[in-house]
Every structure is written in C-alpha cells, then in structure tokens.
PDB file of N, CA and C in Angstrom:
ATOM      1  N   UNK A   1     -12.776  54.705  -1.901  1.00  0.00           N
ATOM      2  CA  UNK A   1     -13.165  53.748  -2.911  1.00  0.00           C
ATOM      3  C   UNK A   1     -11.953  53.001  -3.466  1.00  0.00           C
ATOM      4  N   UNK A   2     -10.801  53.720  -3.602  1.00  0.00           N
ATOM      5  CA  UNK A   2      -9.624  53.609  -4.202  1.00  0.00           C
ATOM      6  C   UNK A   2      -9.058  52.173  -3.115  1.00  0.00           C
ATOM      7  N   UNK A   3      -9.231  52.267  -2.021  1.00  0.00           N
ATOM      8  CA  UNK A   3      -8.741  51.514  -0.921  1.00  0.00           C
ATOM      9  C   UNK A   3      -9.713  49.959  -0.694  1.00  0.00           C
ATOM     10  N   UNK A   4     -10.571  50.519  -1.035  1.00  0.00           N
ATOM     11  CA  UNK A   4     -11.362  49.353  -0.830  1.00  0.00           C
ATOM     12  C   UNK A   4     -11.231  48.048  -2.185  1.00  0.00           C
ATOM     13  N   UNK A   5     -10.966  48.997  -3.190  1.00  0.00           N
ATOM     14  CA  UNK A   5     -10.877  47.860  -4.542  1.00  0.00           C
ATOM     15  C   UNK A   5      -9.380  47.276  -4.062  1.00  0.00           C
ATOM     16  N   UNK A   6      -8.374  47.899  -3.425  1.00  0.00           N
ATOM     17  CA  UNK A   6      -7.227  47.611  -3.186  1.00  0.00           C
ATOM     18  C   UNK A   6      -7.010  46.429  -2.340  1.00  0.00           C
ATOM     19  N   UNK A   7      -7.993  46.790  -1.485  1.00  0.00           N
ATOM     20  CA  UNK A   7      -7.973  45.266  -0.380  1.00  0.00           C
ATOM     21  C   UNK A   7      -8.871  44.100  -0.962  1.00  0.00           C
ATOM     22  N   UNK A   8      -9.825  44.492  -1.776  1.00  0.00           N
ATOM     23  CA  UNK A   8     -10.448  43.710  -2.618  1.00  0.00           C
ATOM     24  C   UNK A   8      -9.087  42.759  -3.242  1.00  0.00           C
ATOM     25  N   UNK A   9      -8.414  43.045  -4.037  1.00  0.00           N
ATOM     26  CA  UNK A   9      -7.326  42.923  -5.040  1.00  0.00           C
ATOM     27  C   UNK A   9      -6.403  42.168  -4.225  1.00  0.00           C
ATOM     28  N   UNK A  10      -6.075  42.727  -3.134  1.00  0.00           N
ATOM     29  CA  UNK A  10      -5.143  41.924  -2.187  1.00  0.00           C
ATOM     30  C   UNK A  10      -5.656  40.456  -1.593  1.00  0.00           C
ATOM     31  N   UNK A  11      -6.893  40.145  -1.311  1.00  0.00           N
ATOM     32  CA  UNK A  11      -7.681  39.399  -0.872  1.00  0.00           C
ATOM     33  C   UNK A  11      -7.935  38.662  -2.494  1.00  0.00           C
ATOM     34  N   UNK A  12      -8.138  38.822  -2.976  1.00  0.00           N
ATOM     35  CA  UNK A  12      -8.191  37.911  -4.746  1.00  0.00           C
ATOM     36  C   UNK A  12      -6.507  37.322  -4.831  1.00  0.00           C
ATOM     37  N   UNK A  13      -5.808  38.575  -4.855  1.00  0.00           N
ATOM     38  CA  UNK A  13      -4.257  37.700  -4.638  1.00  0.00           C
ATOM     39  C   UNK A  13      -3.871  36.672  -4.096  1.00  0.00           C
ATOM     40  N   UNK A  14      -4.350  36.843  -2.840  1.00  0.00           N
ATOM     41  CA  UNK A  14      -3.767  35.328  -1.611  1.00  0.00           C
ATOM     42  C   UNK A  14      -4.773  34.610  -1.972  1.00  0.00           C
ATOM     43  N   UNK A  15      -5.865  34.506  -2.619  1.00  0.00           N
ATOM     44  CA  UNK A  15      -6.561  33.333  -2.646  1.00  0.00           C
ATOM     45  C   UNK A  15      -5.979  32.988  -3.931  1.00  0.00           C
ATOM     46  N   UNK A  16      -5.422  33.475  -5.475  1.00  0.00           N
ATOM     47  CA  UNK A  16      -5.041  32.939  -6.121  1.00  0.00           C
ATOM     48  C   UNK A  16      -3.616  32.071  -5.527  1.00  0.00           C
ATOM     49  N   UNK A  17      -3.209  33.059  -4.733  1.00  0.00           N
ATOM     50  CA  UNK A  17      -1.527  32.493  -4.479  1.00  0.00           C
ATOM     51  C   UNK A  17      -1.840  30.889  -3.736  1.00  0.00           C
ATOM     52  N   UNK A  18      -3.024  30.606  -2.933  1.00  0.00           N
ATOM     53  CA  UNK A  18      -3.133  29.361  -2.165  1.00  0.00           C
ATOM     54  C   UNK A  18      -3.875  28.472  -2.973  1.00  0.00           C
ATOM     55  N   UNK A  19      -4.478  28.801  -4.018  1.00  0.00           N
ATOM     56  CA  UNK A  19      -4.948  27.868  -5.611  1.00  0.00           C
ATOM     57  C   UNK A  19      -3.322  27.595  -6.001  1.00  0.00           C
ATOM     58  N   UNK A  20      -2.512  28.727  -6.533  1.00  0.00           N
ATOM     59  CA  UNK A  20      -1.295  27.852  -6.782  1.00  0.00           C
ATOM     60  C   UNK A  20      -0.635  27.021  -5.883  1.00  0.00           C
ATOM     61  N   UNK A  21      -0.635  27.459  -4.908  1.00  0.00           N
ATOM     62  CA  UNK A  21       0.444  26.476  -3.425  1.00  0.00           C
ATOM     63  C   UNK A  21      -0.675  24.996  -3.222  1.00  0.00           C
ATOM     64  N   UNK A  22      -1.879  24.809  -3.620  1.00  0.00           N
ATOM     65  CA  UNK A  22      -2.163  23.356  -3.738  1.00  0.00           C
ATOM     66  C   UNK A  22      -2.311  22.528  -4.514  1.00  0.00           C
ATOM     67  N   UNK A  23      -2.407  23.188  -5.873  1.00  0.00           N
ATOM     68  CA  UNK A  23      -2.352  22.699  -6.904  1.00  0.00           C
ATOM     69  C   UNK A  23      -1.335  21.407  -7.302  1.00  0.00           C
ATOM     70  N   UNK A  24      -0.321  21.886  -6.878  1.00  0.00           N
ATOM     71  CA  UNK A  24       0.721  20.832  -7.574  1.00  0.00           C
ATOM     72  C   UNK A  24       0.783  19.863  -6.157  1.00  0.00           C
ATOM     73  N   UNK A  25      -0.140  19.954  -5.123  1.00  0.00           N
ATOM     74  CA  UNK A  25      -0.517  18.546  -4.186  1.00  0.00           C
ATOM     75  C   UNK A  25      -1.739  17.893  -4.794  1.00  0.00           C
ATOM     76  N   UNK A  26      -2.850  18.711  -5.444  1.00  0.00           N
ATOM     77  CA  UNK A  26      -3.573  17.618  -6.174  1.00  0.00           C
ATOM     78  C   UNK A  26      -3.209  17.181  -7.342  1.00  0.00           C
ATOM     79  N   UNK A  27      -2.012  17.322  -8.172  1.00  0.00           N
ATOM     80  CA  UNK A  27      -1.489  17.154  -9.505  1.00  0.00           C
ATOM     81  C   UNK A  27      -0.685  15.987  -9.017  1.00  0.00           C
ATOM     82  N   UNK A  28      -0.002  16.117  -7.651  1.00  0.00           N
ATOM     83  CA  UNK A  28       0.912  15.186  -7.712  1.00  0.00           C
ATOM     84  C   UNK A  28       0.408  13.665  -7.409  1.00  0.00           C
ATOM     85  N   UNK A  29       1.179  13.194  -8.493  1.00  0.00           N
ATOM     86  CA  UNK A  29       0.555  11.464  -8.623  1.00  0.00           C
ATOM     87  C   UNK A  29       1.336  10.543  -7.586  1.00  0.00           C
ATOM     88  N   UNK A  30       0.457   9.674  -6.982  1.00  0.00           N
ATOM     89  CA  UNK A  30       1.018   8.699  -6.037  1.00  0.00           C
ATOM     90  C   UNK A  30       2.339   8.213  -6.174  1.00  0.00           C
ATOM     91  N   UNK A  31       2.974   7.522  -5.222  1.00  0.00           N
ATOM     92  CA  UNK A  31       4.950   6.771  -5.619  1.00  0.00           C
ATOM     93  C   UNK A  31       4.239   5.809  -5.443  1.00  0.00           C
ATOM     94  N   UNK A  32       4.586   4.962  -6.972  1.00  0.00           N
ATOM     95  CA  UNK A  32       4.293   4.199  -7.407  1.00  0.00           C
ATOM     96  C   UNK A  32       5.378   2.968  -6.170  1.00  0.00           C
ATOM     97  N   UNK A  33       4.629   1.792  -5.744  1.00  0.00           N
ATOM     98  CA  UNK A  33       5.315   0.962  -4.680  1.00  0.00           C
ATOM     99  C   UNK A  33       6.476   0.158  -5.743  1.00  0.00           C
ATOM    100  N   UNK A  34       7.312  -0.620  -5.809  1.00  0.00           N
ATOM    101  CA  UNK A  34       8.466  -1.306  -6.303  1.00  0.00           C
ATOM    102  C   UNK A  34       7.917  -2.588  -5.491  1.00  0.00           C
ATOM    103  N   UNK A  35       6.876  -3.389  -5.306  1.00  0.00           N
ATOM    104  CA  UNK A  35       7.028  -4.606  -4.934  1.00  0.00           C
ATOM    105  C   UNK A  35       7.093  -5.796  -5.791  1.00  0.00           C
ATOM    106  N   UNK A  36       8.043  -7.032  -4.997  1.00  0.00           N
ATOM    107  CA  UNK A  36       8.003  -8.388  -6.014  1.00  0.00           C
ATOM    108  C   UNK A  36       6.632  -9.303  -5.881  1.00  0.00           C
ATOM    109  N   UNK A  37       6.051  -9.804  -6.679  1.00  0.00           N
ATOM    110  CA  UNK A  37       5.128 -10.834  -6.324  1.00  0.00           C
ATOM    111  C   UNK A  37       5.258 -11.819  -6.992  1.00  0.00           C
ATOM    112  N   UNK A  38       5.484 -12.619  -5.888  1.00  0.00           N
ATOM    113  CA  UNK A  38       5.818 -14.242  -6.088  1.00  0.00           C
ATOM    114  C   UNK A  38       4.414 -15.050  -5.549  1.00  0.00           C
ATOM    115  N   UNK A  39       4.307 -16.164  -5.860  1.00  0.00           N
ATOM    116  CA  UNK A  39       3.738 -17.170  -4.991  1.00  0.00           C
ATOM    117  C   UNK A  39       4.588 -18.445  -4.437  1.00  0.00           C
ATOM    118  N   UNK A  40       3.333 -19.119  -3.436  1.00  0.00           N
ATOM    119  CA  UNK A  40       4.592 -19.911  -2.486  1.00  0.00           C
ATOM    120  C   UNK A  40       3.482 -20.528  -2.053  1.00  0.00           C
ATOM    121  N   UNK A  41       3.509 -21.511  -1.026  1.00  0.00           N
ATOM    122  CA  UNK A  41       2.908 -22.135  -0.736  1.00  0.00           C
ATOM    123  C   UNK A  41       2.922 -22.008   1.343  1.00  0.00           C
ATOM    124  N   UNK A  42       1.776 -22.275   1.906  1.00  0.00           N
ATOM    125  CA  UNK A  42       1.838 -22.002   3.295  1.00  0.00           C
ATOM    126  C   UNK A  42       2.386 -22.947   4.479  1.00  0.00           C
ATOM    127  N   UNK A  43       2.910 -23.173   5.101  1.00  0.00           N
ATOM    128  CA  UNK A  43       4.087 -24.180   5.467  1.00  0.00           C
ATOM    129  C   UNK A  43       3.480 -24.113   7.172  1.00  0.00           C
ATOM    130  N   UNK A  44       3.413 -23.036   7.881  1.00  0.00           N
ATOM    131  CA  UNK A  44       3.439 -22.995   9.072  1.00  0.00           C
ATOM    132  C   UNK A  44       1.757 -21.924   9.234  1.00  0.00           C
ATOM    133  N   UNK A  45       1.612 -22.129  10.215  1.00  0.00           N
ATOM    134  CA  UNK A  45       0.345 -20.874  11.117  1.00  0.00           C
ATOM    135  C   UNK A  45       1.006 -20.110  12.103  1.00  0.00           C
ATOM    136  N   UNK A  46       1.533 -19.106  12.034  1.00  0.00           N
ATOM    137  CA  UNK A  46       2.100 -18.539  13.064  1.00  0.00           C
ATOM    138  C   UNK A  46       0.932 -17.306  13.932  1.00  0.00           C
ATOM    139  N   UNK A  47       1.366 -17.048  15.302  1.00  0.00           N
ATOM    140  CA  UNK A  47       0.000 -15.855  15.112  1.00  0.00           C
ATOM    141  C   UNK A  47       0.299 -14.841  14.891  1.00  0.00           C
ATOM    142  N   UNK A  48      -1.392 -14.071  15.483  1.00  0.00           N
ATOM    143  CA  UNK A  48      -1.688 -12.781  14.642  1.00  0.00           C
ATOM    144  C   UNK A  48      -1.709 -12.404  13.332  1.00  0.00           C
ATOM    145  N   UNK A  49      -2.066 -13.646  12.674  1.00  0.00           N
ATOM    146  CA  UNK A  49      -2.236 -13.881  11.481  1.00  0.00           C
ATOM    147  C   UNK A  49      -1.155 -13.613  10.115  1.00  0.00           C
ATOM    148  N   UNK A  50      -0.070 -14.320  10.911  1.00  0.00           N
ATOM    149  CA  UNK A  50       1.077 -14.267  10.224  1.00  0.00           C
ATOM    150  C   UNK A  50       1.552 -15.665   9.987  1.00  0.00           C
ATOM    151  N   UNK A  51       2.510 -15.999   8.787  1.00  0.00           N
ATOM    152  CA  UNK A  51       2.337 -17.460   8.055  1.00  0.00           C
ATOM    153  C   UNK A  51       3.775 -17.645   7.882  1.00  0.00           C
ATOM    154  N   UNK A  52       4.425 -18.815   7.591  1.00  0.00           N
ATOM    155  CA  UNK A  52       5.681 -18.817   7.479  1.00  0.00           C
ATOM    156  C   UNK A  52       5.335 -19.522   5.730  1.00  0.00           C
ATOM    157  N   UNK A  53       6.184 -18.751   4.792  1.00  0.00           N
ATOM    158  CA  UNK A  53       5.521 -19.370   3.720  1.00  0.00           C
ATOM    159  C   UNK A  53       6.923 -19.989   2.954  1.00  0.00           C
ATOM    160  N   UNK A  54       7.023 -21.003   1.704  1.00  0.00           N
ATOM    161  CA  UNK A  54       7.954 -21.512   1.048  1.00  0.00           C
ATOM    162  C   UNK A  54       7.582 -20.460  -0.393  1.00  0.00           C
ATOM    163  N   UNK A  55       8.208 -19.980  -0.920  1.00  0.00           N
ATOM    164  CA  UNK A  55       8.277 -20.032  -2.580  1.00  0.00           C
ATOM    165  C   UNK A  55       8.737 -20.692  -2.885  1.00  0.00           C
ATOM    166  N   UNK A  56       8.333 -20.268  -4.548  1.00  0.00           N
ATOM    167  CA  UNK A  56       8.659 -21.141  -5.937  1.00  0.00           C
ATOM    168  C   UNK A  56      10.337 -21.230  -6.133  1.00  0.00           C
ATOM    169  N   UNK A  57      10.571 -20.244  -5.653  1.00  0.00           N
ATOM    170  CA  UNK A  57      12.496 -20.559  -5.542  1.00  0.00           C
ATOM    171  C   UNK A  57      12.906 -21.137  -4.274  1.00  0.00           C
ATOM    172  N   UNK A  58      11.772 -21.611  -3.468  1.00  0.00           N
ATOM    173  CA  UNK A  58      12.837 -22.530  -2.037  1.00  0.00           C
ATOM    174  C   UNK A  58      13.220 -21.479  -0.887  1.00  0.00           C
ATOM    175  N   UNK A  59      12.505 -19.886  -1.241  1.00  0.00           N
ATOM    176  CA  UNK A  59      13.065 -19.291  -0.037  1.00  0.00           C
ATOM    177  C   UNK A  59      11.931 -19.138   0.909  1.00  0.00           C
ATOM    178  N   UNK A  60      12.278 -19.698   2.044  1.00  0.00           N
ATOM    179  CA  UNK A  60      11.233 -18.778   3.087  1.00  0.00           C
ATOM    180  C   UNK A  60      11.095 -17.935   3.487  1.00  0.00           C
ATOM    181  N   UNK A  61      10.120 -17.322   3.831  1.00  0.00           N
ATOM    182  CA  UNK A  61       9.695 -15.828   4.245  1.00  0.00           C
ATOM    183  C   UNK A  61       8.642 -15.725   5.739  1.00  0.00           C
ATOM    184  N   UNK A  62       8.514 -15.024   6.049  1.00  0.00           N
ATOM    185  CA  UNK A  62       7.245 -14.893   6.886  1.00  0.00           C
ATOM    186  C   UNK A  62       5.959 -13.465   5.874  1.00  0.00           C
ATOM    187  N   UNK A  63       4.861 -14.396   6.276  1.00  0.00           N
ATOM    188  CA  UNK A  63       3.685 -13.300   5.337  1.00  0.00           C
ATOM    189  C   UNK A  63       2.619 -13.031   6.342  1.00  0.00           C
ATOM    190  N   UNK A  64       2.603 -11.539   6.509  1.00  0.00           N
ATOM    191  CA  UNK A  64       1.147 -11.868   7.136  1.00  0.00           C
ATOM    192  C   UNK A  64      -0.563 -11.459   5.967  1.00  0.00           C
ATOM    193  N   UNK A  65      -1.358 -11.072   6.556  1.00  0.00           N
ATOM    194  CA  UNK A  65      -2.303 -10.743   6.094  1.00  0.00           C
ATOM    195  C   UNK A  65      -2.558  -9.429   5.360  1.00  0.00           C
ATOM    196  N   UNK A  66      -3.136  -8.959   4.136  1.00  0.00           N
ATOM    197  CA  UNK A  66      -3.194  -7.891   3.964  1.00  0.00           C
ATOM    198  C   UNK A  66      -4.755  -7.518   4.288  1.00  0.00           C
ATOM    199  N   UNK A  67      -5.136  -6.063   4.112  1.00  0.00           N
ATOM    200  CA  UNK A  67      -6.127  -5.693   5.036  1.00  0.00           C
ATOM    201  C   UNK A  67      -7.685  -6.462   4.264  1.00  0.00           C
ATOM    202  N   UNK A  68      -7.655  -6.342   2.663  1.00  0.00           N
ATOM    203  CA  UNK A  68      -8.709  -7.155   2.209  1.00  0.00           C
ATOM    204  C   UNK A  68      -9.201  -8.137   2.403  1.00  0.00           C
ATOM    205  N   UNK A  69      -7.781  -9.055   2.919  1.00  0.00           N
ATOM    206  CA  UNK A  69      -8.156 -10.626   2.850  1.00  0.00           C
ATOM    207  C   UNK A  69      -8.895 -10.475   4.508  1.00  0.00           C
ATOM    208  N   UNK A  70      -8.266 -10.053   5.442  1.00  0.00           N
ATOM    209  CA  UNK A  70      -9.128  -9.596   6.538  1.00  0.00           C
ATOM    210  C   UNK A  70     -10.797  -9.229   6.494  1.00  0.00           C
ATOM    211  N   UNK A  71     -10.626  -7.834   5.891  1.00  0.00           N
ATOM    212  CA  UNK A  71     -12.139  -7.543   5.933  1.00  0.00           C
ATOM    213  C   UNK A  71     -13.232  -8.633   5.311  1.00  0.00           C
ATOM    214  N   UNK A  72     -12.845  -9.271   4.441  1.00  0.00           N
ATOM    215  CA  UNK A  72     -13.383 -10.343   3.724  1.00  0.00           C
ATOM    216  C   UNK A  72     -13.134 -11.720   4.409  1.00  0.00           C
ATOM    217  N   UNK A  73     -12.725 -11.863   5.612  1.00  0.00           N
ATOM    218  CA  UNK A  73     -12.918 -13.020   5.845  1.00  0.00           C
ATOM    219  C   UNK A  73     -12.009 -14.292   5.403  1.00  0.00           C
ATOM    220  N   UNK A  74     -11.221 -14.016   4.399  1.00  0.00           N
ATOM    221  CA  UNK A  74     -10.938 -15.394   4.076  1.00  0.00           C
ATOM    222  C   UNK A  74      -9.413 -16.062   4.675  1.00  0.00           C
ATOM    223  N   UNK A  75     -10.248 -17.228   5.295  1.00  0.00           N
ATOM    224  CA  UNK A  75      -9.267 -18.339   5.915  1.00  0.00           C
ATOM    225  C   UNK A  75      -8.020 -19.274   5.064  1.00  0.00           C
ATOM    226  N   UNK A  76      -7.166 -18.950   5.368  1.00  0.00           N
ATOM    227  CA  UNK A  76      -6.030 -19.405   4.836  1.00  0.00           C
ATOM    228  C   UNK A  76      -4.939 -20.511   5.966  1.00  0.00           C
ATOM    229  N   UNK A  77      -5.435 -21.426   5.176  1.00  0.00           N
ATOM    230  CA  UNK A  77      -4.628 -23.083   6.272  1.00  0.00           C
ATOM    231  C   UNK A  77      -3.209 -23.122   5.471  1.00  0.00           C
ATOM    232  N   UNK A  78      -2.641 -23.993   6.352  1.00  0.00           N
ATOM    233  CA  UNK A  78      -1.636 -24.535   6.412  1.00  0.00           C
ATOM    234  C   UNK A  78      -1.501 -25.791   4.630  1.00  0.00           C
ATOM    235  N   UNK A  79      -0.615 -25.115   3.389  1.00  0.00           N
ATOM    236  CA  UNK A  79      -0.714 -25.974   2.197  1.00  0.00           C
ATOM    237  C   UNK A  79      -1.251 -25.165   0.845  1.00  0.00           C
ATOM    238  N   UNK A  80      -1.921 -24.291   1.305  1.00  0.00           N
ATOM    239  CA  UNK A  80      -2.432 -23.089   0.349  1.00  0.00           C
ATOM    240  C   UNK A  80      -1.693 -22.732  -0.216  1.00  0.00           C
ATOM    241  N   UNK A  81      -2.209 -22.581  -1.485  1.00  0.00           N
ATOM    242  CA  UNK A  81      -1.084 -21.833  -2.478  1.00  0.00           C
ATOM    243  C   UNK A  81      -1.426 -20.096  -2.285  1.00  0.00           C
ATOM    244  N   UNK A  82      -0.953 -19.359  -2.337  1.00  0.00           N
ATOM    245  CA  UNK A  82      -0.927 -17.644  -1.699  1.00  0.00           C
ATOM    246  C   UNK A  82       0.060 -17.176  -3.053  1.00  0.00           C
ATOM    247  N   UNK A  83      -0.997 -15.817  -3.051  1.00  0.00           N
ATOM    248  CA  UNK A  83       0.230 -14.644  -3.606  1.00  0.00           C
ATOM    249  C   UNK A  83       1.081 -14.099  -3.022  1.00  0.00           C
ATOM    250  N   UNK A  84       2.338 -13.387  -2.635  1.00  0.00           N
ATOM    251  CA  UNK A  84       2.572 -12.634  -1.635  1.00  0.00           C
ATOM    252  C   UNK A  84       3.290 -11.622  -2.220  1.00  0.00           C
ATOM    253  N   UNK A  85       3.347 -10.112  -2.037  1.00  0.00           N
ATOM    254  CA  UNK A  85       4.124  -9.211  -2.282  1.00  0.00           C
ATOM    255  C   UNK A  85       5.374  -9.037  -1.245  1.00  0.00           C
ATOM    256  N   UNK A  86       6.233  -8.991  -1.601  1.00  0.00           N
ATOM    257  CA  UNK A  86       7.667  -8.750  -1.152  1.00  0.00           C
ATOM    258  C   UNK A  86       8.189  -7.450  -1.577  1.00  0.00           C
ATOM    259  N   UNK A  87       8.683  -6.652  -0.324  1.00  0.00           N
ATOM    260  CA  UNK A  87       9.451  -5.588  -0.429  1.00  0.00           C
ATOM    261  C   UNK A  87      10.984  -5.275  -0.875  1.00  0.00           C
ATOM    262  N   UNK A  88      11.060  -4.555  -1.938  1.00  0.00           N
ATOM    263  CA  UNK A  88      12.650  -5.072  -1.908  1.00  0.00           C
ATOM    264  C   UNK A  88      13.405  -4.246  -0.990  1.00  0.00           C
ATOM    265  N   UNK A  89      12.912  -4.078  -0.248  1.00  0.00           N
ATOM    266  CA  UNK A  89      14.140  -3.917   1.230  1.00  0.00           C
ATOM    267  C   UNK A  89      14.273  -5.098   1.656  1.00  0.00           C
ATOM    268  N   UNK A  90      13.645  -5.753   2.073  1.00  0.00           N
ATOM    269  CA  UNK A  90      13.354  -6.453   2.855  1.00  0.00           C
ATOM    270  C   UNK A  90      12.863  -7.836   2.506  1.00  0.00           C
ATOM    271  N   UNK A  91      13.788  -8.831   2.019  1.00  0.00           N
ATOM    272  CA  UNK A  91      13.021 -10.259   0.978  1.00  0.00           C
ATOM    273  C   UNK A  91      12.834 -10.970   1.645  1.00  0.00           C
ATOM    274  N   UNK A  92      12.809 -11.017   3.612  1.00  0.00           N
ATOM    275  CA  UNK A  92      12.229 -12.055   4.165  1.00  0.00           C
ATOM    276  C   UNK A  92      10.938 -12.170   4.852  1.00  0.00           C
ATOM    277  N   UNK A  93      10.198 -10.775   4.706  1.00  0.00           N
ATOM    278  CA  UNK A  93       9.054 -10.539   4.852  1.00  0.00           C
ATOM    279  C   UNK A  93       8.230  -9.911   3.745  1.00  0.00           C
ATOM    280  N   UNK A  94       6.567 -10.520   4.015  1.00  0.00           N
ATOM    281  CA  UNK A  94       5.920 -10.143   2.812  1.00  0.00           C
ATOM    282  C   UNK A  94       4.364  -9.973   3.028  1.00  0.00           C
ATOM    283  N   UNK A  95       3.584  -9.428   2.534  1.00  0.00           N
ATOM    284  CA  UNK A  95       1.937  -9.320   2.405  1.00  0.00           C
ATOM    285  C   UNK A  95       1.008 -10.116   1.444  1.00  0.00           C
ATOM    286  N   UNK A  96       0.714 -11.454   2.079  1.00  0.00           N
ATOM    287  CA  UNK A  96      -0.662 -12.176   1.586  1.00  0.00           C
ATOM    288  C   UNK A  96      -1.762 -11.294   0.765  1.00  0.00           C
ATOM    289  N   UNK A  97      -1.673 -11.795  -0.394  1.00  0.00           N
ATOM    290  CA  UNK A  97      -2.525 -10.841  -1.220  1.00  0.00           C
ATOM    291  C   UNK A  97      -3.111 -11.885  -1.724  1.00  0.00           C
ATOM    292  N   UNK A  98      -3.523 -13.139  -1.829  1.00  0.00           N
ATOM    293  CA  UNK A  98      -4.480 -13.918  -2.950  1.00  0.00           C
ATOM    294  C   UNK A  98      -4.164 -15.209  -2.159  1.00  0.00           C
ATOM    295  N   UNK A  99      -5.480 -16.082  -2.148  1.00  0.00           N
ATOM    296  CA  UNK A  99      -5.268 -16.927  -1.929  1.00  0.00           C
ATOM    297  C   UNK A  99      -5.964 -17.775  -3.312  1.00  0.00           C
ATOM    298  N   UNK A 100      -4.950 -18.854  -3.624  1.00  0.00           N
ATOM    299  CA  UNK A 100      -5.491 -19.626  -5.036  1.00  0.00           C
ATOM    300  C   UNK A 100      -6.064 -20.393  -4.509  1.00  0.00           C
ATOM    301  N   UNK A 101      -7.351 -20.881  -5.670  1.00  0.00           N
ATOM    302  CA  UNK A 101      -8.508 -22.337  -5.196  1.00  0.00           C
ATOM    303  C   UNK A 101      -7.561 -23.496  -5.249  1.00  0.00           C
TER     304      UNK A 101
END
C-alpha cells in the first residue's frame, strides 16, 4: 500500500514539474517587432508582387505585399499612396501594409 501511494506521489510530481516547465512558455509575451512606418508613394510594378516605392523623405525602397493585402485581394497600381513597414536592419526593403484611397 505504502508503495503504491509512493508511485502515486511520484507520478503527481512529474506532472506538477511539466505544469512548471510550460508555464513560463505560456506566460511568455511575444518580441514585440521594432518596425518604421512610413508612407511613400508607388513608382514602379516589379514582379511577384513586389513595388519599387519613393517616400516622404526621397528614399527608395523596394516593398512587397503583406499577407492581408493578398488574401483580400487588393490591387495596388503604379501612383498609390501605400503604408509600408521598414525593418531597421534593413531600410531598403519593406512590407505594404495599407493602401490609401
């Protein structure tokens, strides 16, 4: 009897011990991204749905599509004003996030 509550006890242990070992993966909160968002205007059509765009400061970039504007369909020409997020690694590429009316 003595043995059996024992393995009982041991078996309650490792399941508490693997409640603690995930816990602090569902506690832990997303890394927050560091991106710039500028707008700019659309200059070129390049493919695979990638754009050569101007900003508001005169720099060009290349932007492509992000996955919303995809699933949704929406067509973006050549003159459009666009949001785009910019990585700061990286300030000559960027992700189409809005297209303005």
């Amino acid at each position: 009897m003595n043995q059996l509550k024992k393995n009982l006890s041991s078996t309650e242990g490792k399941k508490e011990q693997n409640n603690l070992i995930r816990d602090p993966q569902k506690n832990k909160q997303k890394k927050q991204k560091k991106l710039v968002d500028m707008e700019g205007f659309v200059t070129h059509n390049l493919s695979n749905g990638k754009f050569r765009l101007k900003l508001e400061n005169g720099v060009e970039v290349i932007g492509h599509l992000s996955g919303k504007i995809r699933q949704n369909r929406i067509k973006i020409v050549v003159g459009d004003k666009v949001t785009v997020e910019l990585s700061p690694y990286d300030l000559t590429k960027g992700r189409i996030t809005y297209r303005h009316r």
